[in-house]
PDB file of N, CA and C in Angstrom:
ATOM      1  N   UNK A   1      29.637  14.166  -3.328  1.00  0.00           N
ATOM      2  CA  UNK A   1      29.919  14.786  -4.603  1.00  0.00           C
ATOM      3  C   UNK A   1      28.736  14.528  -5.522  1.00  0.00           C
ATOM      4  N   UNK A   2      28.144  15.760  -6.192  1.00  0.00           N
ATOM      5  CA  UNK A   2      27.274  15.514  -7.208  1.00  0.00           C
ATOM      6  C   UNK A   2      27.139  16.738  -8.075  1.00  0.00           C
ATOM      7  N   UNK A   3      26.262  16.318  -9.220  1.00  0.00           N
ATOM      8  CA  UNK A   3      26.274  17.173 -10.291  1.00  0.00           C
ATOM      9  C   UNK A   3      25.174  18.192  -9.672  1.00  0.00           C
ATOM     10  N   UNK A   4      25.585  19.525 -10.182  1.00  0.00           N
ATOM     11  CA  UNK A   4      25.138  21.138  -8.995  1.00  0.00           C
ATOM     12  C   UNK A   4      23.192  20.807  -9.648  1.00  0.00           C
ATOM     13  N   UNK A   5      23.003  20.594 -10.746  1.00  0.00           N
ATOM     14  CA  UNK A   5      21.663  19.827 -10.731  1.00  0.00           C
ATOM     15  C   UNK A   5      20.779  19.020  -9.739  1.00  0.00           C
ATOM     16  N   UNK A   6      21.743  17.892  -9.396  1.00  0.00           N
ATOM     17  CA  UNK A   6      21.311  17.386  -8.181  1.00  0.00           C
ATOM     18  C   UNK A   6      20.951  17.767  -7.042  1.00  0.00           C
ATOM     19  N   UNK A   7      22.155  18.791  -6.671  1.00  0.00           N
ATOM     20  CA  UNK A   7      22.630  19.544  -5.477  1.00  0.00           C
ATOM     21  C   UNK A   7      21.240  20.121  -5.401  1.00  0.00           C
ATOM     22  N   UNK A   8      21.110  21.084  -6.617  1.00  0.00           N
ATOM     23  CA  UNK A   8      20.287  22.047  -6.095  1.00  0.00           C
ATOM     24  C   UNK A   8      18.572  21.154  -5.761  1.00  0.00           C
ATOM     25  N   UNK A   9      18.464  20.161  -6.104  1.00  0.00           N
ATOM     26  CA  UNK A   9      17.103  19.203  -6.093  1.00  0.00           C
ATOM     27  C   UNK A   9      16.894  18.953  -4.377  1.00  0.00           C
ATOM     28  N   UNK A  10      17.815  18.152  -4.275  1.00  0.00           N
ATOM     29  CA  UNK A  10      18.302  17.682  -2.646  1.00  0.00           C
ATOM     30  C   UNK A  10      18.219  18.974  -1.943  1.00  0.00           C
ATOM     31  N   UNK A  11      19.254  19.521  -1.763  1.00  0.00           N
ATOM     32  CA  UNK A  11      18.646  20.911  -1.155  1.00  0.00           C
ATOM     33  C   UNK A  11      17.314  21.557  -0.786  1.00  0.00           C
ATOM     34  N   UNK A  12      16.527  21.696  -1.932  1.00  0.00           N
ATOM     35  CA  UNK A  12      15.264  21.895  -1.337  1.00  0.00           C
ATOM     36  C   UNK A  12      14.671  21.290  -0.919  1.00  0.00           C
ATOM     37  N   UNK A  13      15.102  20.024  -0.883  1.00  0.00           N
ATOM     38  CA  UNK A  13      14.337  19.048   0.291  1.00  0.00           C
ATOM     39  C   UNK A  13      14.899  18.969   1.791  1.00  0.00           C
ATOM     40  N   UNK A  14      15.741  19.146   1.738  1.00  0.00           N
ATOM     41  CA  UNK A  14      16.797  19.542   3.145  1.00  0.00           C
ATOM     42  C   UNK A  14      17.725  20.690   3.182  1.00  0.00           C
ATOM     43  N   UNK A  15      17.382  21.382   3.964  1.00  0.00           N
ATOM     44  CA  UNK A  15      18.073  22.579   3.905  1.00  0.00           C
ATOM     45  C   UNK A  15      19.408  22.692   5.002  1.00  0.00           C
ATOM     46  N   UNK A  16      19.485  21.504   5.406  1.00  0.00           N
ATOM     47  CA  UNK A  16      20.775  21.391   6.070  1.00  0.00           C
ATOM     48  C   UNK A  16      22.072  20.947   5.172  1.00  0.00           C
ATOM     49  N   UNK A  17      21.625  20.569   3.998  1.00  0.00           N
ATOM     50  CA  UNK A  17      22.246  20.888   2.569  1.00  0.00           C
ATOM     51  C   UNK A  17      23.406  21.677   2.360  1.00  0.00           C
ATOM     52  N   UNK A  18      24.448  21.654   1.724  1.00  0.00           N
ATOM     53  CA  UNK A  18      24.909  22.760   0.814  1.00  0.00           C
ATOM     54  C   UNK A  18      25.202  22.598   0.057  1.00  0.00           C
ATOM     55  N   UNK A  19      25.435  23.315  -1.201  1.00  0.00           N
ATOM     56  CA  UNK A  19      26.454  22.884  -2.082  1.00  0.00           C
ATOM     57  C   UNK A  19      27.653  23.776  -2.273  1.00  0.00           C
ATOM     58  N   UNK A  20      29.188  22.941  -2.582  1.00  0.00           N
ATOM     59  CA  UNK A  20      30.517  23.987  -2.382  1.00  0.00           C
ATOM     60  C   UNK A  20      31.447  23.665  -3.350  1.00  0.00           C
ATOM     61  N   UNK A  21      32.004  24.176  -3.892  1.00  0.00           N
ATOM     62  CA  UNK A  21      32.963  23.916  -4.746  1.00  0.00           C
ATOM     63  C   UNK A  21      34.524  23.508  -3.596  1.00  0.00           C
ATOM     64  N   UNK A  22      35.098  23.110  -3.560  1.00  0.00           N
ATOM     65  CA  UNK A  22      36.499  23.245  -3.024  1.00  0.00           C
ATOM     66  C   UNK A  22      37.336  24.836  -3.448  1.00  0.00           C
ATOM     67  N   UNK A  23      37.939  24.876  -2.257  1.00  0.00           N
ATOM     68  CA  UNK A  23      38.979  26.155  -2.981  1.00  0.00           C
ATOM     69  C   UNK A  23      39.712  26.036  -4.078  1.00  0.00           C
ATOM     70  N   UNK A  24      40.339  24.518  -4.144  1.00  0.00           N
ATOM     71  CA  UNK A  24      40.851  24.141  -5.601  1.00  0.00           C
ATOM     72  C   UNK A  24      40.474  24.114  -7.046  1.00  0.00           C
ATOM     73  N   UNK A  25      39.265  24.320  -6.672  1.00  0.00           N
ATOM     74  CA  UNK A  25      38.179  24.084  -7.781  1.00  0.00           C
ATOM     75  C   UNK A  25      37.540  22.485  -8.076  1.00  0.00           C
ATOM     76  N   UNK A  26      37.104  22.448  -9.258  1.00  0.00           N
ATOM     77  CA  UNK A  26      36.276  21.308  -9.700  1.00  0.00           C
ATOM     78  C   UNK A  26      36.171  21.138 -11.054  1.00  0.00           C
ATOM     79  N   UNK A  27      35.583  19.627 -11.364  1.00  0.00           N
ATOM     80  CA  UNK A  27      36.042  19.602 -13.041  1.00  0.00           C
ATOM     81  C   UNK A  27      34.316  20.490 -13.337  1.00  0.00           C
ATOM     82  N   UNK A  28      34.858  21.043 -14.826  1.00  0.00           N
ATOM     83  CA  UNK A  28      32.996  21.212 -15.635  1.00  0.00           C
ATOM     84  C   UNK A  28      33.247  20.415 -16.626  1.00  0.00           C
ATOM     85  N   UNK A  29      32.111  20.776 -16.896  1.00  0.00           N
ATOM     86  CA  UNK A  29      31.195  19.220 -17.655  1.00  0.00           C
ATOM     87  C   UNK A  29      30.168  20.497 -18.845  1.00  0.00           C
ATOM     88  N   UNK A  30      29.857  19.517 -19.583  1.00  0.00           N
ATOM     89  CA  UNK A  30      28.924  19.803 -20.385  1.00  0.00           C
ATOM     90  C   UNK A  30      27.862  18.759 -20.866  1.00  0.00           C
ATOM     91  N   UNK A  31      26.936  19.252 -20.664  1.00  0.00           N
ATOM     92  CA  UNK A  31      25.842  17.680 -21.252  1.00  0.00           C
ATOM     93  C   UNK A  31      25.133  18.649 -22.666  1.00  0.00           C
ATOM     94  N   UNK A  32      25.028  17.751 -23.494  1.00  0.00           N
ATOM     95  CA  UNK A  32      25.276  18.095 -25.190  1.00  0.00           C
ATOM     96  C   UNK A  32      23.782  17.305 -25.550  1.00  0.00           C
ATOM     97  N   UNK A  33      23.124  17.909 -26.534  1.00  0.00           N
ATOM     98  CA  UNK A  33      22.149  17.086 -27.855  1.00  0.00           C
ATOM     99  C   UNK A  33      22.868  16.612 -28.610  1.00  0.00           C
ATOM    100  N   UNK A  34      22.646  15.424 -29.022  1.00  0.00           N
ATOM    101  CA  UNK A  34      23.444  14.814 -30.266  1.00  0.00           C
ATOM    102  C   UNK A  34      22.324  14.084 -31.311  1.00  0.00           C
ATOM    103  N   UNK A  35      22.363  13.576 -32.292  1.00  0.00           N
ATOM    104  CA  UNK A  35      21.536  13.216 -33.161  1.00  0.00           C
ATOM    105  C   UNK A  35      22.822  12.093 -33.685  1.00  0.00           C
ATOM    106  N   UNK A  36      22.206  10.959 -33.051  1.00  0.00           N
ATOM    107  CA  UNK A  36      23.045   9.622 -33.368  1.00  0.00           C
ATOM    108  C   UNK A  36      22.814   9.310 -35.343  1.00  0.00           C
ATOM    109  N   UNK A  37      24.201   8.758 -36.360  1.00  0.00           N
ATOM    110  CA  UNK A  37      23.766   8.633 -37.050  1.00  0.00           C
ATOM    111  C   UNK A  37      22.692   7.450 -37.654  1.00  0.00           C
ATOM    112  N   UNK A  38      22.243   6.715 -37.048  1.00  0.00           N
ATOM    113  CA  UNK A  38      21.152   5.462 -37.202  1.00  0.00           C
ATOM    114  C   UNK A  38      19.974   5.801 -36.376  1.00  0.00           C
ATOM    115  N   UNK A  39      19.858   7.505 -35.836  1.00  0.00           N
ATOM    116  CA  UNK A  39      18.475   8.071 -35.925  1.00  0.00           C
ATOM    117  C   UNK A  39      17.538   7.912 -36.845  1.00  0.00           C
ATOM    118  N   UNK A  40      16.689   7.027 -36.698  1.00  0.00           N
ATOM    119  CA  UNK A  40      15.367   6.789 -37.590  1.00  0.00           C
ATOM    120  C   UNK A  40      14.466   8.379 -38.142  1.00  0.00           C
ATOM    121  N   UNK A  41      14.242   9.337 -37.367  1.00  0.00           N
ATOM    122  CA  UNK A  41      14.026  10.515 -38.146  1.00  0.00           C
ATOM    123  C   UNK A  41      14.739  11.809 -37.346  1.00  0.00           C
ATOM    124  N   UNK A  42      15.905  12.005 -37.675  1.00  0.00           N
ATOM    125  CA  UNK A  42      17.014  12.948 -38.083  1.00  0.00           C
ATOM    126  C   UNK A  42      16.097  14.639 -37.588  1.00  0.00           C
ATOM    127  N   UNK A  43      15.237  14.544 -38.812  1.00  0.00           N
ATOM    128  CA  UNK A  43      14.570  16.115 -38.625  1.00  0.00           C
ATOM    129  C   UNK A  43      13.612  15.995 -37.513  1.00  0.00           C
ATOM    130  N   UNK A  44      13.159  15.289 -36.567  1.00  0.00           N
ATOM    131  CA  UNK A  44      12.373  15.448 -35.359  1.00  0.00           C
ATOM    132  C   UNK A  44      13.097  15.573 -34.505  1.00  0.00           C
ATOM    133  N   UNK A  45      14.765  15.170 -34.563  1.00  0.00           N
ATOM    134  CA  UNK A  45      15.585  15.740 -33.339  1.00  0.00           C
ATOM    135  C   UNK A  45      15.989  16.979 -33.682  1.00  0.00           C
ATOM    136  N   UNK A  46      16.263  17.540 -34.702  1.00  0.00           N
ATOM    137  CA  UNK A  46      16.385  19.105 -34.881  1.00  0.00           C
ATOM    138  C   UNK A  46      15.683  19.740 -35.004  1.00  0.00           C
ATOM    139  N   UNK A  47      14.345  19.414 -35.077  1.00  0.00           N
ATOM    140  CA  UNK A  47      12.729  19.929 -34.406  1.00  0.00           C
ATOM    141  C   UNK A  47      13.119  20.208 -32.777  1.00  0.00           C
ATOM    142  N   UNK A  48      13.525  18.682 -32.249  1.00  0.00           N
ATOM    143  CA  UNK A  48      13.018  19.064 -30.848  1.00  0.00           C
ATOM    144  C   UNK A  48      14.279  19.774 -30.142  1.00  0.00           C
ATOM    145  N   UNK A  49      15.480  19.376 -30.920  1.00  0.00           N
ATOM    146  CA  UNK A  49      16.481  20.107 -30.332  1.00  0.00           C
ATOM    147  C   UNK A  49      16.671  21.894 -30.499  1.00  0.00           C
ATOM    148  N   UNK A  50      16.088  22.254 -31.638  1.00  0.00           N
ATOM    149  CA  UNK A  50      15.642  23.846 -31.677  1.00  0.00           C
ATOM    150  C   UNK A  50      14.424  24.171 -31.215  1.00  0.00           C
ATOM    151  N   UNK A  51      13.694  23.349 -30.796  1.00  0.00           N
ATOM    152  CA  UNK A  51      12.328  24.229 -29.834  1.00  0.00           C
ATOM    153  C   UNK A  51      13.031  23.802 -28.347  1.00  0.00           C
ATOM    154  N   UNK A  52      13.867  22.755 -27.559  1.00  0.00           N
ATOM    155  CA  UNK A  52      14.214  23.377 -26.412  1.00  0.00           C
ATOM    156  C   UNK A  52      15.550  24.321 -26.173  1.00  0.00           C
ATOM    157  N   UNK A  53      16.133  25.047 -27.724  1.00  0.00           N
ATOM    158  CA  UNK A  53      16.933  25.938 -27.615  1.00  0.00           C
ATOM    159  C   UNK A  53      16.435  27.467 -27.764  1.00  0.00           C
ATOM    160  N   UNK A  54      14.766  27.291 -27.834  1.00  0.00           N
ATOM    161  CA  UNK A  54      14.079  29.008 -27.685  1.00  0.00           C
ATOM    162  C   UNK A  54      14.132  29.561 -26.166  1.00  0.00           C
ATOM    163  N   UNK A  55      14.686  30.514 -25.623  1.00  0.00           N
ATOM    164  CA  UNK A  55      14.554  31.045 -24.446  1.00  0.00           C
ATOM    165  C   UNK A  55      13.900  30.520 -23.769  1.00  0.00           C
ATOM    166  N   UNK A  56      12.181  31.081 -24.224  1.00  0.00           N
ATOM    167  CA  UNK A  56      11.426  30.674 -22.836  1.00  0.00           C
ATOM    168  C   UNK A  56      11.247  29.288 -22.277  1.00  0.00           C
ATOM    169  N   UNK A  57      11.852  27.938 -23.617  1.00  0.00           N
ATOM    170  CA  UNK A  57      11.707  26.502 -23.011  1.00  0.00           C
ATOM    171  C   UNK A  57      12.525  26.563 -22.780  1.00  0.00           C
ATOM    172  N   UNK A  58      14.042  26.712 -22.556  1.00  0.00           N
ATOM    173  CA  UNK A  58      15.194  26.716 -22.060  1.00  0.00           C
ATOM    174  C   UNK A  58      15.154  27.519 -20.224  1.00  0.00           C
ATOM    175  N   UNK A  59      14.322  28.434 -20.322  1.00  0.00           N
ATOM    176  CA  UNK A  59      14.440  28.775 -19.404  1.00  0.00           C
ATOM    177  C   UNK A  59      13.417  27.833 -18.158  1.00  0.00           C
ATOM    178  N   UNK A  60      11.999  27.722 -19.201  1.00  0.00           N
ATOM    179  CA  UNK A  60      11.315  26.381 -17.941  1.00  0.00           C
ATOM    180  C   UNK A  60      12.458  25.099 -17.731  1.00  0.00           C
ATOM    181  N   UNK A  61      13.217  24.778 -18.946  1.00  0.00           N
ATOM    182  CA  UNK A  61      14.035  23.347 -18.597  1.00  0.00           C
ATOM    183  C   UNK A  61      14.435  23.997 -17.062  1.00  0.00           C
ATOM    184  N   UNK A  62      15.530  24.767 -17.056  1.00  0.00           N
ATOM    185  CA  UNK A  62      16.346  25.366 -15.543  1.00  0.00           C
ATOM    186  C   UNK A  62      15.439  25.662 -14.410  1.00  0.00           C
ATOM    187  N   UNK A  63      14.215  26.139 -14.608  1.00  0.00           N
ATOM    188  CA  UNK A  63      13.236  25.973 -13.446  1.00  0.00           C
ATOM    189  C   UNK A  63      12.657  24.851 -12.975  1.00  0.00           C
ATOM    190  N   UNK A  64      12.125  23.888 -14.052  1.00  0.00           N
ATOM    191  CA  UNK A  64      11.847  22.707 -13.442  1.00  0.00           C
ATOM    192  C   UNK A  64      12.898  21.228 -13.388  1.00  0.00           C
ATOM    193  N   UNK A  65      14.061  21.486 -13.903  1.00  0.00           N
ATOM    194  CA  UNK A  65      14.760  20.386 -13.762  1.00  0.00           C
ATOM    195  C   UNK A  65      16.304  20.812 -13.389  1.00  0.00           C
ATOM    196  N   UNK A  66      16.318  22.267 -12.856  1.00  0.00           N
ATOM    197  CA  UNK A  66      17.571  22.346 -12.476  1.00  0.00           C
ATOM    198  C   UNK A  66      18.644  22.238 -13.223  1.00  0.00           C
ATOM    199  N   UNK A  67      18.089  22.042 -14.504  1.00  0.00           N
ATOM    200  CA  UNK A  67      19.687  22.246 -15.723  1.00  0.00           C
ATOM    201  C   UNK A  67      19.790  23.910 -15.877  1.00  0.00           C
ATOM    202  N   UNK A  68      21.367  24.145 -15.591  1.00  0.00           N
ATOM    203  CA  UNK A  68      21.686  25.709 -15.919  1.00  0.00           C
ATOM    204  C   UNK A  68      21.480  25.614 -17.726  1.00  0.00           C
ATOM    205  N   UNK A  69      21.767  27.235 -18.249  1.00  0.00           N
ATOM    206  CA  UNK A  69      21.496  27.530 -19.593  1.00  0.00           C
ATOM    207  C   UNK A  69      22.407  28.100 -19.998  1.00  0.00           C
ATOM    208  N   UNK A  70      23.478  27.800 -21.140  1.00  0.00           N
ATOM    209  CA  UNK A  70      24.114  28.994 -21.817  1.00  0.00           C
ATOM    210  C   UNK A  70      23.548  30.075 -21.977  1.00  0.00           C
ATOM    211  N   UNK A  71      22.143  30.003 -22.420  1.00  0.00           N
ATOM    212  CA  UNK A  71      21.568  31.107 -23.227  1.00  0.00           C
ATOM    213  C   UNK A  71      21.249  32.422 -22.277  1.00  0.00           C
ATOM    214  N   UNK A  72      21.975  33.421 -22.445  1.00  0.00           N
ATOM    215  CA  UNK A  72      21.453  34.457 -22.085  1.00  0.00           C
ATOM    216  C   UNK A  72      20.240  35.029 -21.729  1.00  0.00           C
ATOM    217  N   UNK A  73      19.710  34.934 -23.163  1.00  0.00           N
ATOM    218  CA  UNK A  73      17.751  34.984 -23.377  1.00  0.00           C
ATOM    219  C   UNK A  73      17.400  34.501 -22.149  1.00  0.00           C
ATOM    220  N   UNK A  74      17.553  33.308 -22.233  1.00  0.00           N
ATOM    221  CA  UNK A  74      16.752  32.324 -21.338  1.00  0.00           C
ATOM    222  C   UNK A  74      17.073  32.562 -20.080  1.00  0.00           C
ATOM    223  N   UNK A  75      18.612  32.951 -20.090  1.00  0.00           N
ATOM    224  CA  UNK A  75      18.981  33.449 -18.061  1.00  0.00           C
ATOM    225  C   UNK A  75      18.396  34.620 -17.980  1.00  0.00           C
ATOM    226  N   UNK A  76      17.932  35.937 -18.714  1.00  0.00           N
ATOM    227  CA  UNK A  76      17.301  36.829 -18.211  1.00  0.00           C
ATOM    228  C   UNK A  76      15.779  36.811 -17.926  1.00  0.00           C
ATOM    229  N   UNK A  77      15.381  35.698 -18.757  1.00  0.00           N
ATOM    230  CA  UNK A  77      13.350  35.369 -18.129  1.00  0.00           C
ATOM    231  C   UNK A  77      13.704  34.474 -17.025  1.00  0.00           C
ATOM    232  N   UNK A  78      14.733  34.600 -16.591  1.00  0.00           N
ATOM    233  CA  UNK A  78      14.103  33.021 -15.428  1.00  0.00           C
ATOM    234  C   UNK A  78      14.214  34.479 -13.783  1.00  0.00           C
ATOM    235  N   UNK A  79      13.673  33.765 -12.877  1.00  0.00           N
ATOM    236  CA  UNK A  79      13.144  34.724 -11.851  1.00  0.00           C
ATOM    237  C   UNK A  79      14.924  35.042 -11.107  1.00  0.00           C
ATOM    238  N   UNK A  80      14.938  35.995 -10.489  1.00  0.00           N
ATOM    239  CA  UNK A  80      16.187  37.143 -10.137  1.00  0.00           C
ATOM    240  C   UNK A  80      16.383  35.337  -9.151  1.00  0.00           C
ATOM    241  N   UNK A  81      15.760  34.989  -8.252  1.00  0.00           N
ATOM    242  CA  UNK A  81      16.226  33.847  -7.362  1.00  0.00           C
ATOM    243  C   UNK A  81      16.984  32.785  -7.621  1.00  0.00           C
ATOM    244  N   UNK A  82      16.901  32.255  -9.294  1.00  0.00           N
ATOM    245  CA  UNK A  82      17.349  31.262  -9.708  1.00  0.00           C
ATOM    246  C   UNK A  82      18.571  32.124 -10.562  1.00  0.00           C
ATOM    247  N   UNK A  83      18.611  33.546 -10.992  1.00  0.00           N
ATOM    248  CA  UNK A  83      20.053  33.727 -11.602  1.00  0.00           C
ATOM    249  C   UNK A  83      20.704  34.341 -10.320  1.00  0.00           C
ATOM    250  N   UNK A  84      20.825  34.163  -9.227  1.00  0.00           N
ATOM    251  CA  UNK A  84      21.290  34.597  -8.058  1.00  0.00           C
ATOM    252  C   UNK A  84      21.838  33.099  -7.350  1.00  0.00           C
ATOM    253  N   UNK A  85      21.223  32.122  -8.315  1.00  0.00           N
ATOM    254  CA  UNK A  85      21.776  30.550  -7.462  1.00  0.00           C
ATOM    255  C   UNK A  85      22.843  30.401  -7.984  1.00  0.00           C
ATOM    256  N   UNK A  86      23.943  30.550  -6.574  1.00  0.00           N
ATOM    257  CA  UNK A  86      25.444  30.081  -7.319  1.00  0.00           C
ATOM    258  C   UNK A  86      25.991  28.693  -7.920  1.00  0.00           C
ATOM    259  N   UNK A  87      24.464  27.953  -7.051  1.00  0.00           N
ATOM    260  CA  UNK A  87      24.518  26.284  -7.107  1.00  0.00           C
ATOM    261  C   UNK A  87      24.429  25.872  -8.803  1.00  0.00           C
ATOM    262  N   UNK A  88      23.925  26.468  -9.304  1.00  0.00           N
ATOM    263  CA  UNK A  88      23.756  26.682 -11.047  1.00  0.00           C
ATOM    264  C   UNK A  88      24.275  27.262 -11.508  1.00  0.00           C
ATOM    265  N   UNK A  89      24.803  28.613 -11.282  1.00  0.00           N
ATOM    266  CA  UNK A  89      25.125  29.695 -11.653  1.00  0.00           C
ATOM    267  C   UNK A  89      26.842  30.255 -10.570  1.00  0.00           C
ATOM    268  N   UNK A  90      27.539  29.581 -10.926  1.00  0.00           N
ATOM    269  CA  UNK A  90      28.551  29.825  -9.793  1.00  0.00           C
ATOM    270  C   UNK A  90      29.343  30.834 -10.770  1.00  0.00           C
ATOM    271  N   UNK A  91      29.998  31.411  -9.495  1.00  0.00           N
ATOM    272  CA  UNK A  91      30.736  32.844  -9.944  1.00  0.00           C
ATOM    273  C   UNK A  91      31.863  32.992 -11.084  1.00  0.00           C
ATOM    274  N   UNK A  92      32.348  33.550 -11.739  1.00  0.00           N
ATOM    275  CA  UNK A  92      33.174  33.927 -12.216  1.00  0.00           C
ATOM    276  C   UNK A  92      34.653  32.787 -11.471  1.00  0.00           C
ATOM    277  N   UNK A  93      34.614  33.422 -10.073  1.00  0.00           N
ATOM    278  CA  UNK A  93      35.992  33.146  -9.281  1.00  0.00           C
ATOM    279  C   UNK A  93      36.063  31.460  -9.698  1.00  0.00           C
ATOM    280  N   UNK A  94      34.752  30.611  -9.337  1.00  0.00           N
ATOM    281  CA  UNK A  94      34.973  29.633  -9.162  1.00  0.00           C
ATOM    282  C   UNK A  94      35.409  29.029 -10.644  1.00  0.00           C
ATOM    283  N   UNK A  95      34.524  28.979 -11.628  1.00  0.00           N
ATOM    284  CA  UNK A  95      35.206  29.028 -13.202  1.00  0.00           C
ATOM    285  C   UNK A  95      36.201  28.933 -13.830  1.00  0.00           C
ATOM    286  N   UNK A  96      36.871  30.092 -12.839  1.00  0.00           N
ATOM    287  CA  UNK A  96      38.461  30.528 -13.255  1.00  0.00           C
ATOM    288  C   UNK A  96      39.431  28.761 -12.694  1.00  0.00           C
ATOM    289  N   UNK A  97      39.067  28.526 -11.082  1.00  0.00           N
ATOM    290  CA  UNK A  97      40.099  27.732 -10.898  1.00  0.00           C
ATOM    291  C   UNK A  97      39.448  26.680 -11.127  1.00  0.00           C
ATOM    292  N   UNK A  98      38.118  25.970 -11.611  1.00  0.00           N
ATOM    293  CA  UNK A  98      37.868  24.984 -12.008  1.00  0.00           C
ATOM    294  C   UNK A  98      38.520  24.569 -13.607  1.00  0.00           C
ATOM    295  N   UNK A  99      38.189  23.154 -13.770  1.00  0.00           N
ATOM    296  CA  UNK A  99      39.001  23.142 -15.451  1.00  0.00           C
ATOM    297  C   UNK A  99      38.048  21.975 -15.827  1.00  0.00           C
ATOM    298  N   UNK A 100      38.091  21.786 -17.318  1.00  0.00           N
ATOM    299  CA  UNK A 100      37.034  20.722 -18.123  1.00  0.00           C
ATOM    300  C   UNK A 100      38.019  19.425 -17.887  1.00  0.00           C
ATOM    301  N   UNK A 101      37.855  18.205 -18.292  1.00  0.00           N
ATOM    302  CA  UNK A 101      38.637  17.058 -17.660  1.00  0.00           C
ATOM    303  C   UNK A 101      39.234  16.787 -19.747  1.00  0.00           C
ATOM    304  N   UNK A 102      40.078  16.787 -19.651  1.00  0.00           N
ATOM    305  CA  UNK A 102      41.067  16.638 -20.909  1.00  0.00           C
ATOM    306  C   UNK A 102      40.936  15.184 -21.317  1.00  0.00           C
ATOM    307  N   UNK A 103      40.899  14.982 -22.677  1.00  0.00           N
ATOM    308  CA  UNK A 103      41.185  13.848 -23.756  1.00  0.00           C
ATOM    309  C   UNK A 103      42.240  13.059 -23.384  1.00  0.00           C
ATOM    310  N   UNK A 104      42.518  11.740 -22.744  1.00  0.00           N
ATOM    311  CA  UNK A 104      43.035  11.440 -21.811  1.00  0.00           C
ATOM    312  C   UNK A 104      43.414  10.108 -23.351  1.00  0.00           C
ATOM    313  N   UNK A 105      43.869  10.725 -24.194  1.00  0.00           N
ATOM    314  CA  UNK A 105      44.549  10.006 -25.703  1.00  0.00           C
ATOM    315  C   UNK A 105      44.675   8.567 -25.461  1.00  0.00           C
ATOM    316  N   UNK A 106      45.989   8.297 -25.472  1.00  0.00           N
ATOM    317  CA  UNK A 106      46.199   6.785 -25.668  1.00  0.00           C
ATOM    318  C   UNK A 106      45.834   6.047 -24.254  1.00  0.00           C
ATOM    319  N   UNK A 107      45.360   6.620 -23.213  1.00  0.00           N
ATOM    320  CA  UNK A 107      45.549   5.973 -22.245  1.00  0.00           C
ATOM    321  C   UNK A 107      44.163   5.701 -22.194  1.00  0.00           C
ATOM    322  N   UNK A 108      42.819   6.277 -22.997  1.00  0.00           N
ATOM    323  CA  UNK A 108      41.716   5.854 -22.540  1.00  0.00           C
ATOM    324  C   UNK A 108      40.795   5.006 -22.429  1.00  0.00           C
ATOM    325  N   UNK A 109      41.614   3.768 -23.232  1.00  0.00           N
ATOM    326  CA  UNK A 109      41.429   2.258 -22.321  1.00  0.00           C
ATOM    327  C   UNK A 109      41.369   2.194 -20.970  1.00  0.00           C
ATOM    328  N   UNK A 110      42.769   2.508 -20.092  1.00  0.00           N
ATOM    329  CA  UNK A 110      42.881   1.958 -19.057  1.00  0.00           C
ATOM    330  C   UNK A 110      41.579   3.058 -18.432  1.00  0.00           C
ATOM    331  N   UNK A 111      41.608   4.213 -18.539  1.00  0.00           N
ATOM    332  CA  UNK A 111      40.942   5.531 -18.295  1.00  0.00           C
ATOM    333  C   UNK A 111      39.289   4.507 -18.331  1.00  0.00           C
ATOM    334  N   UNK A 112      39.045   3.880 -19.067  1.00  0.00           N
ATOM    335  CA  UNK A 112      37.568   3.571 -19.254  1.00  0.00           C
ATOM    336  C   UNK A 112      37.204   2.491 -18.481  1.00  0.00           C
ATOM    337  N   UNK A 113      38.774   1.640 -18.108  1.00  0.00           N
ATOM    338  CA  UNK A 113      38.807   0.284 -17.738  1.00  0.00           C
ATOM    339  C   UNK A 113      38.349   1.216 -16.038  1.00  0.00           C
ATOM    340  N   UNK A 114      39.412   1.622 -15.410  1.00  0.00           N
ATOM    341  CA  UNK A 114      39.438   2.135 -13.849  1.00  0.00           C
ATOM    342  C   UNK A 114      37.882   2.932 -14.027  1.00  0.00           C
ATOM    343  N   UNK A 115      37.104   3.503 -14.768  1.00  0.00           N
ATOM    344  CA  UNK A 115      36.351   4.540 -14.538  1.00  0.00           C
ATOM    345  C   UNK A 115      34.871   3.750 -14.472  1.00  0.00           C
ATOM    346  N   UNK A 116      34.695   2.453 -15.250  1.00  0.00           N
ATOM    347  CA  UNK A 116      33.773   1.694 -15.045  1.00  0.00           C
ATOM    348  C   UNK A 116      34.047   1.054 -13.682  1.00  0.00           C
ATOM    349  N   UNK A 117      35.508   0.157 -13.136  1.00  0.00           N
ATOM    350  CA  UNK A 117      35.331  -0.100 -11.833  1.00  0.00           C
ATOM    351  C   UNK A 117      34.689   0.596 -10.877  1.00  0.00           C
ATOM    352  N   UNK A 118      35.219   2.331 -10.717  1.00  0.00           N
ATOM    353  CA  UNK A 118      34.718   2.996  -9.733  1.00  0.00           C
ATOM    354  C   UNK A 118      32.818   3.060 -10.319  1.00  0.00           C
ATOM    355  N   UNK A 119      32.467   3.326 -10.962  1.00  0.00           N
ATOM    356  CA  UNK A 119      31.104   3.573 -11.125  1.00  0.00           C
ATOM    357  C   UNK A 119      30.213   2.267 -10.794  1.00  0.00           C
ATOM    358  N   UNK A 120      31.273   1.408 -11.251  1.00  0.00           N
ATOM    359  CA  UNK A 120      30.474  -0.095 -11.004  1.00  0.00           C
ATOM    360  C   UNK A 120      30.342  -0.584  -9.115  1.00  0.00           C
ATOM    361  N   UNK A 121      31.158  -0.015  -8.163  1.00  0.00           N
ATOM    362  CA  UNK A 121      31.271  -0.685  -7.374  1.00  0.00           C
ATOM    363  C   UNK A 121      29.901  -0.511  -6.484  1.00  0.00           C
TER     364      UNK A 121
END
């Protein structure tokens, strides 16, 4: 199991590789910019966080590091091969029966307690 980023890295190093969703689906995820508030300068992360939200750097991020793009812009400059990778770019179908992993409220103590064991072992 790994993030379709990965997948697609590994892969081109071995092509006996795949990457698959289950028929059941899979959780999504989102990885986010944030600007912590005890950022020492505030306006150089919304410098750098709006110059890698212009198309064409959004679109090198997904070519050279395998992060997919919301941005439209940016999915139509990147080459027909990489918006044809389902490994980044998975279908509609799969979307549908995958789901985001829910706010897991009062329980996310224990939720943090079990989730560091498994990561820790």
């Amino acid at each position: 199991m790994c993030y379709s980023s990965d997948a697609a890295e590994v892969m081109s190093e071995n092509e006996a590789l795949q990457y698959i969703t289950p028929y059941s689906g899979s959780s999504l995820w989102t990885d986010t910019l944030v600007i912590p508030k005890s950022a020492p300068n505030p306006e150089a992360a919304y410098q750098w966080i709006n110059f890698t939200l212009r198309p064409e750097i959004a679109a090198q991020i997904v070519e050279r590091l395998s992060f997919t793009t919301p941005s439209q812009l940016a999915f139509r400059k990147l080459p027909k091969e990489i918006q044809q990778d389902t490994t980044l770019f998975p279908p509609e179908s799969v979307i549908e029966r995958s789901e985001g992993i829910a706010p897991v409220g009062k329980f996310s103590d224990i939720y943090d307690r079990y989730w560091t064991r498994l990561t820790s072992s």
